[in-house]
PDB file of N, CA and C in Angstrom:
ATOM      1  N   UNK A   1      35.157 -23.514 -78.386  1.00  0.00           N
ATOM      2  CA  UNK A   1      36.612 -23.616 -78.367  1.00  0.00           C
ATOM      3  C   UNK A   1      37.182 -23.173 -79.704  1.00  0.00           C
ATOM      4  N   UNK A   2      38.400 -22.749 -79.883  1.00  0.00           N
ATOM      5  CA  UNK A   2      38.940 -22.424 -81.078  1.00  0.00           C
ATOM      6  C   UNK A   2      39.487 -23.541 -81.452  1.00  0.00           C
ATOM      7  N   UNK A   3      39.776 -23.174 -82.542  1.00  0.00           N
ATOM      8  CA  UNK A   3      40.837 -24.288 -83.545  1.00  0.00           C
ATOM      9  C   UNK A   3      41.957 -24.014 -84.244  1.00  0.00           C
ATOM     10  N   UNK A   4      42.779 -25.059 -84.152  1.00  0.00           N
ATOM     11  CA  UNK A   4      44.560 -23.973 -84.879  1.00  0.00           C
ATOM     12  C   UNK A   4      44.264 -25.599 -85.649  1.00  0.00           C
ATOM     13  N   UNK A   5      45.337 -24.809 -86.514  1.00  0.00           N
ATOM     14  CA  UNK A   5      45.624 -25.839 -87.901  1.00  0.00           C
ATOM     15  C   UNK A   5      47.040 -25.485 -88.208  1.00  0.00           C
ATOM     16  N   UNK A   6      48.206 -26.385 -88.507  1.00  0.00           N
ATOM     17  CA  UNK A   6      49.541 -26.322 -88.471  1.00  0.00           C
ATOM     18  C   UNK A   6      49.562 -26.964 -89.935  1.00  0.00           C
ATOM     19  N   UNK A   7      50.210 -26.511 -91.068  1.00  0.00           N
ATOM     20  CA  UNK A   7      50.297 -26.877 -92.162  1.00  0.00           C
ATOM     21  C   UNK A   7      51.850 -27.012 -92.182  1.00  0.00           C
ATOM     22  N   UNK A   8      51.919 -27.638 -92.943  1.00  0.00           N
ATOM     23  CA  UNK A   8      53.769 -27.894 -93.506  1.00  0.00           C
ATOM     24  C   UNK A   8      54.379 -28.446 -92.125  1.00  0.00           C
ATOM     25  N   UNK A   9      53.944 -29.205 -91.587  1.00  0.00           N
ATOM     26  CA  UNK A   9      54.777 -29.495 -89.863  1.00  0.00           C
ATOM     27  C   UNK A   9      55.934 -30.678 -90.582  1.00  0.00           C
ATOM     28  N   UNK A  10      56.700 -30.969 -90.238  1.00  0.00           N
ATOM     29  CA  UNK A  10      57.978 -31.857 -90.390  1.00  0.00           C
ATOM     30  C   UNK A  10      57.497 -32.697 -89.537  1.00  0.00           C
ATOM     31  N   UNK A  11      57.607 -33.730 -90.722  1.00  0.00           N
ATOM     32  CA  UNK A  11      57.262 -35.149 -90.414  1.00  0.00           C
ATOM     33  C   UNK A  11      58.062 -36.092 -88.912  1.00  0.00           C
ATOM     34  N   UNK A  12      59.509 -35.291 -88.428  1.00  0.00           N
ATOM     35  CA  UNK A  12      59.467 -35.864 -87.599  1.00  0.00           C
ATOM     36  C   UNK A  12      58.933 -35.097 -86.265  1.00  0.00           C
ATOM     37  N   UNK A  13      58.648 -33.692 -86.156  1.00  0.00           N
ATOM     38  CA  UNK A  13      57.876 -33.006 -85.633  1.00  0.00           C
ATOM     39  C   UNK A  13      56.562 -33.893 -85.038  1.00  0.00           C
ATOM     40  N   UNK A  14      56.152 -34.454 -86.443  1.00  0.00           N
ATOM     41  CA  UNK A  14      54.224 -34.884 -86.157  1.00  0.00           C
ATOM     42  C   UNK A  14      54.463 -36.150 -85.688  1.00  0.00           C
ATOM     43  N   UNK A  15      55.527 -37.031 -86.085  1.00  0.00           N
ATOM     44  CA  UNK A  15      55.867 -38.214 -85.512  1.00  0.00           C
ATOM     45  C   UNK A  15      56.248 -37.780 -84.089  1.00  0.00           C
ATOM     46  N   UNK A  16      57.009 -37.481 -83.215  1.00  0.00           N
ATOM     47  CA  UNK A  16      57.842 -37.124 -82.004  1.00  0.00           C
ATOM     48  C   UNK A  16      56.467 -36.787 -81.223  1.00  0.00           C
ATOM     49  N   UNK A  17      55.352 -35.747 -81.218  1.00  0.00           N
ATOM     50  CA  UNK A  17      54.524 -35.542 -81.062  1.00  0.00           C
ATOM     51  C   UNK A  17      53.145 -36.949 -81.240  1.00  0.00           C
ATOM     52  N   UNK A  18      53.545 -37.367 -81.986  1.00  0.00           N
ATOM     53  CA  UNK A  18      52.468 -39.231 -82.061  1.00  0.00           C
ATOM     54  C   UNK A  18      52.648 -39.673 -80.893  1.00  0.00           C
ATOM     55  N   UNK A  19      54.496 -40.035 -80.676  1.00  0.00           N
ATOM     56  CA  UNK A  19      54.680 -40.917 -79.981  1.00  0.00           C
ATOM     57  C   UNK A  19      54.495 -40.213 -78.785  1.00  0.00           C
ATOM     58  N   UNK A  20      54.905 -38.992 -78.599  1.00  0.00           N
ATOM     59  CA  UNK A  20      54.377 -38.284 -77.209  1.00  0.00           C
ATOM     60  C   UNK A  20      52.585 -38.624 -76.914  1.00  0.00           C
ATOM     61  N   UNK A  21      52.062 -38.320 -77.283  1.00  0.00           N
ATOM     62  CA  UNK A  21      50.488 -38.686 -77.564  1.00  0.00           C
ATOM     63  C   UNK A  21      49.862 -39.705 -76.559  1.00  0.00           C
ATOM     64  N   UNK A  22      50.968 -40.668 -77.580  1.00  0.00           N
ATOM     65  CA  UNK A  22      50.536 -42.234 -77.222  1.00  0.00           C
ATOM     66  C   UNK A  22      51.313 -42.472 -75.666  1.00  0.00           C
ATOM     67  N   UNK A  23      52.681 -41.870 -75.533  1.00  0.00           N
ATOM     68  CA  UNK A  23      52.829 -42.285 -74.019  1.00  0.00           C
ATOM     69  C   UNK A  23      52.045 -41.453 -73.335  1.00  0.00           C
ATOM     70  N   UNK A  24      51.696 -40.580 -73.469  1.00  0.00           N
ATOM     71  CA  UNK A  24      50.926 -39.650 -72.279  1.00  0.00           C
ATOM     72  C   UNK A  24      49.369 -40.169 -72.395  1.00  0.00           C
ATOM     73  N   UNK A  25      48.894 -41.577 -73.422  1.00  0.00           N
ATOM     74  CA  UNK A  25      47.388 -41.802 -73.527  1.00  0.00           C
ATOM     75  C   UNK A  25      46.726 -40.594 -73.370  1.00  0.00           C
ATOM     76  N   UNK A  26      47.011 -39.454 -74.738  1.00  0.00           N
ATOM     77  CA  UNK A  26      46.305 -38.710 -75.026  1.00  0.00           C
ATOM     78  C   UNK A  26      45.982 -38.527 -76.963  1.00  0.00           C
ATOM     79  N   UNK A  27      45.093 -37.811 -76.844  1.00  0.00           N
ATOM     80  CA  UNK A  27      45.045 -37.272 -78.363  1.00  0.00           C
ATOM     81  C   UNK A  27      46.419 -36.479 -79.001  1.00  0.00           C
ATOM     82  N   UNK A  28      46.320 -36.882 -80.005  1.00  0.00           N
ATOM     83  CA  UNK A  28      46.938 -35.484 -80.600  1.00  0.00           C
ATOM     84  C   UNK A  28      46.752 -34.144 -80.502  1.00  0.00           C
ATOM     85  N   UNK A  29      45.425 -33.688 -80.229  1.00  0.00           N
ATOM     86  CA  UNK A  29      45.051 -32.385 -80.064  1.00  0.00           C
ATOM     87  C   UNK A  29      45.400 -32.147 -78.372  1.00  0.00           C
ATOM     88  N   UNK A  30      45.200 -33.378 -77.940  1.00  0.00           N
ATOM     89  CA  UNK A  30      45.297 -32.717 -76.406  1.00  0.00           C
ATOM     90  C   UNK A  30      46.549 -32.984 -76.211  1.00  0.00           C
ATOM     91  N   UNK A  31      47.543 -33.746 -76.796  1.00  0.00           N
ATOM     92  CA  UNK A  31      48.721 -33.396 -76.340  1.00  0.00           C
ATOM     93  C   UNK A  31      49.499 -31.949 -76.420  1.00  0.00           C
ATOM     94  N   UNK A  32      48.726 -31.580 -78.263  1.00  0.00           N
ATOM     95  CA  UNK A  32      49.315 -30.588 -78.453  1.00  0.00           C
ATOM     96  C   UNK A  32      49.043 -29.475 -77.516  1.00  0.00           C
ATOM     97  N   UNK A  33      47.875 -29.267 -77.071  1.00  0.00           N
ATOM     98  CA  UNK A  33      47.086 -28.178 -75.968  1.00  0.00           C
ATOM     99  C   UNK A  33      48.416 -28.269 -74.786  1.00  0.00           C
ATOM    100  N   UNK A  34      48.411 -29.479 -74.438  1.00  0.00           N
ATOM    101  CA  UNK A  34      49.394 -29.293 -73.147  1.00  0.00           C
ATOM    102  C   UNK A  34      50.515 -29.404 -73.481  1.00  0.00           C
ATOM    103  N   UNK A  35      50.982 -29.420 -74.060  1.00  0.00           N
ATOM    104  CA  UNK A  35      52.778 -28.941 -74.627  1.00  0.00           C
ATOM    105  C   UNK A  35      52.451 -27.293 -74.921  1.00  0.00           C
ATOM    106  N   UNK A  36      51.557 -26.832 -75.520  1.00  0.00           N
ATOM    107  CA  UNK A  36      51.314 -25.333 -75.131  1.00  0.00           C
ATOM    108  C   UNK A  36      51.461 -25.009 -74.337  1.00  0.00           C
ATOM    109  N   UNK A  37      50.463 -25.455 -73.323  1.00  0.00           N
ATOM    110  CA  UNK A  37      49.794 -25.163 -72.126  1.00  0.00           C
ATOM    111  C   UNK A  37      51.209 -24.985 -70.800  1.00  0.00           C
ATOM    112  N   UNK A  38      51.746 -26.010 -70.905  1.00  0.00           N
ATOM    113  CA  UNK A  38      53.097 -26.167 -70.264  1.00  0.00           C
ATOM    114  C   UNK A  38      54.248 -24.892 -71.038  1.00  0.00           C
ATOM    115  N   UNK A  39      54.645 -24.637 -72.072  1.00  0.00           N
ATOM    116  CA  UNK A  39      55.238 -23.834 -72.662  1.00  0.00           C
ATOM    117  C   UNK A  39      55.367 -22.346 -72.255  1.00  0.00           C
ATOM    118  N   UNK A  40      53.802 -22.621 -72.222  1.00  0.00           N
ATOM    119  CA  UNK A  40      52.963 -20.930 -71.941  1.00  0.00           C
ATOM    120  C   UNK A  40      53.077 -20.353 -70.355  1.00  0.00           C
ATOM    121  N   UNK A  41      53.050 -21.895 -69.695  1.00  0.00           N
ATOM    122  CA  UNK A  41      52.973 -21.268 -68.138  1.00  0.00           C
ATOM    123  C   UNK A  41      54.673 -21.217 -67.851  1.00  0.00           C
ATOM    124  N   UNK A  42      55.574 -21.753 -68.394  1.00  0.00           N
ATOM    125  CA  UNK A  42      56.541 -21.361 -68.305  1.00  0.00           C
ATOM    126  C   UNK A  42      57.112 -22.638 -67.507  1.00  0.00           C
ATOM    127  N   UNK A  43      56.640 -23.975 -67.840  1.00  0.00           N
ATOM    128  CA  UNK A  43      56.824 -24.922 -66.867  1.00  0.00           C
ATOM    129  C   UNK A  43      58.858 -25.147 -66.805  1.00  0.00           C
ATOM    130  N   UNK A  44      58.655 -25.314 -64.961  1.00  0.00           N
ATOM    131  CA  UNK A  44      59.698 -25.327 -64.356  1.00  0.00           C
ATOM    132  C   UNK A  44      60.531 -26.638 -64.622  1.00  0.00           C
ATOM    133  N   UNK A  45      59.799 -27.333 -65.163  1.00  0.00           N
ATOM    134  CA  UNK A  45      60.207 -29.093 -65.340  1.00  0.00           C
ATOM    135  C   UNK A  45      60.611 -29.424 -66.181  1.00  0.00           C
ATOM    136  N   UNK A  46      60.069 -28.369 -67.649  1.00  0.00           N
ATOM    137  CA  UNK A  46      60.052 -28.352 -68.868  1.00  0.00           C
ATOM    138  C   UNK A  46      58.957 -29.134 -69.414  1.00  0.00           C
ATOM    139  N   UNK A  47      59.195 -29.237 -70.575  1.00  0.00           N
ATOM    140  CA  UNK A  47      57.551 -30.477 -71.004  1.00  0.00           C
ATOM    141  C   UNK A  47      57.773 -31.881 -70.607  1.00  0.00           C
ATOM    142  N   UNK A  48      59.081 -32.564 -70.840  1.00  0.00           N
ATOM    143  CA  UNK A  48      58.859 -34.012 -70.514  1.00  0.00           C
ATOM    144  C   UNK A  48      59.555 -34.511 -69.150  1.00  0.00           C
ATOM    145  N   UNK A  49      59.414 -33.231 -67.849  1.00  0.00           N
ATOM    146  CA  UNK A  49      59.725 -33.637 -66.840  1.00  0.00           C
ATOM    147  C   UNK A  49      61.895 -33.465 -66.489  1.00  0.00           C
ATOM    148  N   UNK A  50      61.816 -33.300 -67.528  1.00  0.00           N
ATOM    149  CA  UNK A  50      63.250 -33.297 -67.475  1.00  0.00           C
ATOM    150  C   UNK A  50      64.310 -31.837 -66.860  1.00  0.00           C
ATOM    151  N   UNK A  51      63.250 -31.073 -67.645  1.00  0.00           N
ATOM    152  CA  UNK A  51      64.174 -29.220 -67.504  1.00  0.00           C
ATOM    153  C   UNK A  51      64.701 -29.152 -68.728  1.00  0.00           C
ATOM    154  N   UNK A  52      64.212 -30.104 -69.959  1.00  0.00           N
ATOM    155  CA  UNK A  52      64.000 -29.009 -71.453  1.00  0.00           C
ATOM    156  C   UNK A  52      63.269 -28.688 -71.482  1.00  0.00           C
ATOM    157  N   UNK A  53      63.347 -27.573 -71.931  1.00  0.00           N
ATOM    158  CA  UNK A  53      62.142 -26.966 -72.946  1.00  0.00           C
ATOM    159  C   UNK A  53      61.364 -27.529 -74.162  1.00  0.00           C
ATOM    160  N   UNK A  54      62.620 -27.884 -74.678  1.00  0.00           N
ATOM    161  CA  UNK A  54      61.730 -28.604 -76.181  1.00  0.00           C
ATOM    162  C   UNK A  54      62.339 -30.288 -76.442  1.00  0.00           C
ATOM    163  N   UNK A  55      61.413 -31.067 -75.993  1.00  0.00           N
ATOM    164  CA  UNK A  55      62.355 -32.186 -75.232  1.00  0.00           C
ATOM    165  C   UNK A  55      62.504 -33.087 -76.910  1.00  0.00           C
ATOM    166  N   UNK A  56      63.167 -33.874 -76.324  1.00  0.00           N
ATOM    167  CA  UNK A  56      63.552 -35.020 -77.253  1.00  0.00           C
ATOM    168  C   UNK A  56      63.047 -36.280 -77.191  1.00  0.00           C
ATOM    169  N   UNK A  57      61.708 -36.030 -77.972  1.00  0.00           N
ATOM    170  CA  UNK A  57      60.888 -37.092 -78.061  1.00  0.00           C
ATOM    171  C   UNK A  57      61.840 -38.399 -78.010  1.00  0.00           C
ATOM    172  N   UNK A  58      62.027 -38.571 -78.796  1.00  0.00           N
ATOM    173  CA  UNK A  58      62.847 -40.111 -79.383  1.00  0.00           C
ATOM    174  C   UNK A  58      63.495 -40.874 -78.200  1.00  0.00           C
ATOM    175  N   UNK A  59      63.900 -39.970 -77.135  1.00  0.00           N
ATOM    176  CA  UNK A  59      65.322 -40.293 -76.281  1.00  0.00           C
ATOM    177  C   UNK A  59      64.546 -41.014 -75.142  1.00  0.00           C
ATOM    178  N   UNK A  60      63.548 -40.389 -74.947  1.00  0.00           N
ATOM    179  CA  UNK A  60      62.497 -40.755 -73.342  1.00  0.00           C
ATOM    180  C   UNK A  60      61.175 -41.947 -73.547  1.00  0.00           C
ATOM    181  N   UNK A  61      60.626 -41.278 -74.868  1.00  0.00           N
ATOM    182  CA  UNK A  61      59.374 -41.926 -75.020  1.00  0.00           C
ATOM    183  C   UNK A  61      59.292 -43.284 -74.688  1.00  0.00           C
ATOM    184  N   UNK A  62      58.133 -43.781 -73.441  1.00  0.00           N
ATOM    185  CA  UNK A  62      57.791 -45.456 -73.462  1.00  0.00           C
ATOM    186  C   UNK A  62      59.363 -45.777 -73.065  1.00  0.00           C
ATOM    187  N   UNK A  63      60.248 -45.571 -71.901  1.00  0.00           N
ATOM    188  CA  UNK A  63      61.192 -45.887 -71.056  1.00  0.00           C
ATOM    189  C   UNK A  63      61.499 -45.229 -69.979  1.00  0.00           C
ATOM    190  N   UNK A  64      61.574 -46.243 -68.818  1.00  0.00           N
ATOM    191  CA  UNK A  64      61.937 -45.781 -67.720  1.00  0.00           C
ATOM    192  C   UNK A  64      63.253 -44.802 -67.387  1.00  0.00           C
ATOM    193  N   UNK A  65      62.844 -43.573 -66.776  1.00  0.00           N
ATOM    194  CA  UNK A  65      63.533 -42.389 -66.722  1.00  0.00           C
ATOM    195  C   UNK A  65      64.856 -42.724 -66.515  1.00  0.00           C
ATOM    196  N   UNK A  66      64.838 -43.561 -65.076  1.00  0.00           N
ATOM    197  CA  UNK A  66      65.692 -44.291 -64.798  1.00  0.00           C
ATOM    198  C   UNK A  66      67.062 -44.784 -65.844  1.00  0.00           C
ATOM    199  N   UNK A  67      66.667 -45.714 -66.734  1.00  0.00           N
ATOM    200  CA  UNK A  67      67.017 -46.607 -67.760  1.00  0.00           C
ATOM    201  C   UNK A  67      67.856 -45.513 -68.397  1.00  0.00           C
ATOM    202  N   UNK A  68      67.282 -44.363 -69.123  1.00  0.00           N
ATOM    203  CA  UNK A  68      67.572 -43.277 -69.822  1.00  0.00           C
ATOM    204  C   UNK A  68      68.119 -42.408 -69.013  1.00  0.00           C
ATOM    205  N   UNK A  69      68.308 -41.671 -68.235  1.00  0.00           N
ATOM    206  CA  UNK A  69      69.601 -41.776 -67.071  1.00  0.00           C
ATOM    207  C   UNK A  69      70.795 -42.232 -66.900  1.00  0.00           C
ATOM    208  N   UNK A  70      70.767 -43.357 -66.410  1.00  0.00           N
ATOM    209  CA  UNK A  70      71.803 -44.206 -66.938  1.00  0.00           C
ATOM    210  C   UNK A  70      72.642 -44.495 -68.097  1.00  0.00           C
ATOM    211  N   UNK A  71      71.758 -44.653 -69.234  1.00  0.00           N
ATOM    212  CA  UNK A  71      72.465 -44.733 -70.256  1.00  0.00           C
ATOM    213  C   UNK A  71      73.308 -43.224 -70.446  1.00  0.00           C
ATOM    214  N   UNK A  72      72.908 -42.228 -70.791  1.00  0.00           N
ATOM    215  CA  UNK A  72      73.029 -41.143 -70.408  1.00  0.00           C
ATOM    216  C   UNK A  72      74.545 -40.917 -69.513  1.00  0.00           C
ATOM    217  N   UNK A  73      74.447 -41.211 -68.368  1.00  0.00           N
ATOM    218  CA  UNK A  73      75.545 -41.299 -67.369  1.00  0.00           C
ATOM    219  C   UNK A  73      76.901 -42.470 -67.819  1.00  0.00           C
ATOM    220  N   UNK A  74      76.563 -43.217 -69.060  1.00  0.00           N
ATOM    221  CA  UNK A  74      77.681 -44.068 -69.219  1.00  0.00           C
ATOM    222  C   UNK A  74      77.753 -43.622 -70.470  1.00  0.00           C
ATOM    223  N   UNK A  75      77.174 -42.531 -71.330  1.00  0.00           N
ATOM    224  CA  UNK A  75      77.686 -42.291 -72.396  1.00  0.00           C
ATOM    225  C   UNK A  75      78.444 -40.943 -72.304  1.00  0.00           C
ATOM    226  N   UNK A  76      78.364 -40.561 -71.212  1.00  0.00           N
ATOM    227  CA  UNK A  76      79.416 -39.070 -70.417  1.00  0.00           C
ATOM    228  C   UNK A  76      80.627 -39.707 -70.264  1.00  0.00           C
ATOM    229  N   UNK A  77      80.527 -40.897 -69.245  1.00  0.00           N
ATOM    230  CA  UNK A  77      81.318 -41.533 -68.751  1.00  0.00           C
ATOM    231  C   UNK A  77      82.432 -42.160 -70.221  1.00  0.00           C
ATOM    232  N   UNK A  78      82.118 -42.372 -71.021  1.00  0.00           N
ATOM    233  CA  UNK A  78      82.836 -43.140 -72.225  1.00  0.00           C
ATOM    234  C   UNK A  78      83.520 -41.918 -72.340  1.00  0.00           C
ATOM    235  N   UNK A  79      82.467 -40.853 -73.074  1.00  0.00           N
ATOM    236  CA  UNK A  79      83.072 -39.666 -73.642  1.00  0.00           C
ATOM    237  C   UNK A  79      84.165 -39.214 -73.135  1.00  0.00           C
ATOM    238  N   UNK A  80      83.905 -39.295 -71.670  1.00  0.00           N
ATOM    239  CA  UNK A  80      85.321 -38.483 -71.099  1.00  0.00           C
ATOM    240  C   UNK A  80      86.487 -39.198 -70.908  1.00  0.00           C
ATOM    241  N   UNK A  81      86.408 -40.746 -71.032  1.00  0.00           N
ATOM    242  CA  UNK A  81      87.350 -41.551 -70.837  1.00  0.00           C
ATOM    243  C   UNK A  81      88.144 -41.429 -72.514  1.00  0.00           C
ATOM    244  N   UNK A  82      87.629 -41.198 -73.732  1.00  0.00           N
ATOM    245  CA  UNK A  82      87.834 -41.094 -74.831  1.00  0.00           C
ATOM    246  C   UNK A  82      89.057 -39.609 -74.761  1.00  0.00           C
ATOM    247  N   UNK A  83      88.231 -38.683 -74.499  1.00  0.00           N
ATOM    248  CA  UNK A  83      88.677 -37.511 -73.994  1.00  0.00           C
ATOM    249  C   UNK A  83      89.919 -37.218 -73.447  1.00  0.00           C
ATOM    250  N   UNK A  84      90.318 -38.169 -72.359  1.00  0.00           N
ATOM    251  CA  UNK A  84      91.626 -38.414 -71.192  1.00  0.00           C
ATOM    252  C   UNK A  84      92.708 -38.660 -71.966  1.00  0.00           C
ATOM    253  N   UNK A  85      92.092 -39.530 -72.990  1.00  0.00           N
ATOM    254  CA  UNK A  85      93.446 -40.276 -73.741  1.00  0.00           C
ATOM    255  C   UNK A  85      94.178 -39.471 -74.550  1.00  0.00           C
ATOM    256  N   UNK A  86      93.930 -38.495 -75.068  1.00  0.00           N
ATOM    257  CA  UNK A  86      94.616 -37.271 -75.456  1.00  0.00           C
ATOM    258  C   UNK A  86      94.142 -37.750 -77.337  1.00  0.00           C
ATOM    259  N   UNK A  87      95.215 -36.951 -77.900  1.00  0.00           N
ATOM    260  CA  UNK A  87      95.629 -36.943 -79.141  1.00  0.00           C
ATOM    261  C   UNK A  87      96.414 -38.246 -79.555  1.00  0.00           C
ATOM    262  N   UNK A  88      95.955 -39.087 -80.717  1.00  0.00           N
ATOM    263  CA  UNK A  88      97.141 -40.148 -81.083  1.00  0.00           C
ATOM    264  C   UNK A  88      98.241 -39.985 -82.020  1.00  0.00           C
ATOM    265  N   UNK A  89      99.399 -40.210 -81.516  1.00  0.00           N
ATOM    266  CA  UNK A  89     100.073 -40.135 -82.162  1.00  0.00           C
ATOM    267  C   UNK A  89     100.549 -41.608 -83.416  1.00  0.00           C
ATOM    268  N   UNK A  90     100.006 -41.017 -84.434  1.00  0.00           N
ATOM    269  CA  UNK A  90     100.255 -42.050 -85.623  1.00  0.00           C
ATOM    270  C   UNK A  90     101.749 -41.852 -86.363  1.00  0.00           C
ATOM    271  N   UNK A  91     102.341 -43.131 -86.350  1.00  0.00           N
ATOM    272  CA  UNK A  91     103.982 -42.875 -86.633  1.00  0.00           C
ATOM    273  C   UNK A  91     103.861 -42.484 -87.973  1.00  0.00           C
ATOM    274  N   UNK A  92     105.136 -41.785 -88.375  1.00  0.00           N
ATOM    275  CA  UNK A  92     105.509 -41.431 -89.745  1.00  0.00           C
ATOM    276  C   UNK A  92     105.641 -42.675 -90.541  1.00  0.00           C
ATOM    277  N   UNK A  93     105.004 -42.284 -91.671  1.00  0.00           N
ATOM    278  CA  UNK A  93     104.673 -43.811 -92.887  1.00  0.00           C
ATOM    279  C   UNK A  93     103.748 -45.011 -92.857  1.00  0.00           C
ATOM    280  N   UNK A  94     102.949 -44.379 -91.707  1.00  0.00           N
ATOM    281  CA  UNK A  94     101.318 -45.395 -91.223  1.00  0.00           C
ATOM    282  C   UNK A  94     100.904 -45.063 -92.169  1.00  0.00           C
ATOM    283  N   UNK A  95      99.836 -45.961 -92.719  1.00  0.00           N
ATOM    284  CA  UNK A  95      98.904 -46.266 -93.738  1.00  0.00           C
ATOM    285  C   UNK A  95      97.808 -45.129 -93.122  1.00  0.00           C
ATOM    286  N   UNK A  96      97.280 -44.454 -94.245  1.00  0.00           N
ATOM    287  CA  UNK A  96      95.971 -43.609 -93.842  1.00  0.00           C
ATOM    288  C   UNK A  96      94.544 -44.396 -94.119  1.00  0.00           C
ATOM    289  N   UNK A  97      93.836 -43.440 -93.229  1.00  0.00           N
ATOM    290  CA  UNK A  97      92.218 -45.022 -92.736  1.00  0.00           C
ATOM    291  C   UNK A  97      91.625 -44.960 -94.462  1.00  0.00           C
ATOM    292  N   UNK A  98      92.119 -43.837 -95.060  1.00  0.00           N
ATOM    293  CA  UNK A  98      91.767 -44.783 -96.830  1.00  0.00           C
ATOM    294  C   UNK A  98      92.171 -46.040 -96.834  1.00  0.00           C
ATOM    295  N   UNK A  99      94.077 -45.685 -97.244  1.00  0.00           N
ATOM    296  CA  UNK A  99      94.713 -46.642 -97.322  1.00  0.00           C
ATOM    297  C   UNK A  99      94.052 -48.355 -96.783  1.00  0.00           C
ATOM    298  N   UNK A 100      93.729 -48.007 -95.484  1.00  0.00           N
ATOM    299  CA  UNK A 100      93.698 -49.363 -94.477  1.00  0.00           C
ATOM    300  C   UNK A 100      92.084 -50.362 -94.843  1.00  0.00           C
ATOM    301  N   UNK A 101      91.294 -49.085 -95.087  1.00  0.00           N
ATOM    302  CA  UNK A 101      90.101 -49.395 -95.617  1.00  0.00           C
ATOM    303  C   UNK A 101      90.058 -50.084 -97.491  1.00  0.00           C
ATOM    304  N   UNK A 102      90.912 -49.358 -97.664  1.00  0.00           N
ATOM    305  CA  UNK A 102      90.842 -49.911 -99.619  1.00  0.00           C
ATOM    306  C   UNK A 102      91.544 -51.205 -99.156  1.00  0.00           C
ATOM    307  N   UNK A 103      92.501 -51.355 -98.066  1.00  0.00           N
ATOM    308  CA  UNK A 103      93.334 -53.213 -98.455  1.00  0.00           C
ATOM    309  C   UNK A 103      92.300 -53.977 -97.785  1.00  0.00           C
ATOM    310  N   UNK A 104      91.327 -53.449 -96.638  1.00  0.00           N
ATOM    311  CA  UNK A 104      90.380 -54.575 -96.286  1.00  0.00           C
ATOM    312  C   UNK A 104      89.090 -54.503 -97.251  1.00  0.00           C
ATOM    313  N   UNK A 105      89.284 -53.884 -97.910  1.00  0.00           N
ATOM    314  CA  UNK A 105      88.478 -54.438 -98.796  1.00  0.00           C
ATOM    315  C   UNK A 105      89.144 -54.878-100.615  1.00  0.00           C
ATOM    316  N   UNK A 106      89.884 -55.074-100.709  1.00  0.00           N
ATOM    317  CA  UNK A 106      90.352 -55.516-101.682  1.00  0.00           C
ATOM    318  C   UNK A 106      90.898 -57.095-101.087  1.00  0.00           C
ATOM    319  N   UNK A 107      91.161 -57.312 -99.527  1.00  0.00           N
ATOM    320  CA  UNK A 107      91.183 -58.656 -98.864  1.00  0.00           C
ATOM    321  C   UNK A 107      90.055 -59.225 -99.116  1.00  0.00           C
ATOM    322  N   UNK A 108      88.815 -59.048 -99.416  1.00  0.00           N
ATOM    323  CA  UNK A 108      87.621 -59.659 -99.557  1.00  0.00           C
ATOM    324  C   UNK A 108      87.618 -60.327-100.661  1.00  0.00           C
TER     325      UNK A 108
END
């Protein structure tokens, strides 16, 4: 078999890839093989089942798809409710969020 060696990898690169590892109860080397391996064949699913390409360790790892879904679907859901509300209109001679921030903390 050959051997590759990755020097200078970004630490959250080699981390994201750990934790991938460990949910898939594989090696490091064999995870890395099949995140290739998947890459290379051009997988339709993407690597973590989703339809990325280059997934986001952090977001999925060790939780139900489900769970992460959901959350997902209520953080659209906020966004767009944020969204609806338009532009605020702040009256002429409101305190600016300096302003409001330096008196709560000079209240302390």
């Amino acid at each position: 078999m050959a051997t590759l060696q990755v020097r200078d990898l970004p630490q959250d690169l080699y981390k994201g890839l750990s934790l991938a590892a460990k949910s898939q109860h594989r090696s490091l080397a064999q995870q890395t093989a099949h995140i290739i391996q998947l890459y290379l064949q051009g997988a339709p699913d993407g690597v973590d089942g989703t339809g990325r390409r280059v997934p986001a360790w952090m977001d999925w790892v060790g939780e139900d798809p489900a769970v992460v879904a959901q959350r997902r679907e209520r953080r659209r859901g906020a966004f767009a409710e944020a969204d609806a509300l338009g532009p605020v209109n702040v009256p002429e001679g409101f305190p600016s969020a300096e302003e409001l921030v330096r008196a709560d903390r000079d209240a302390r």
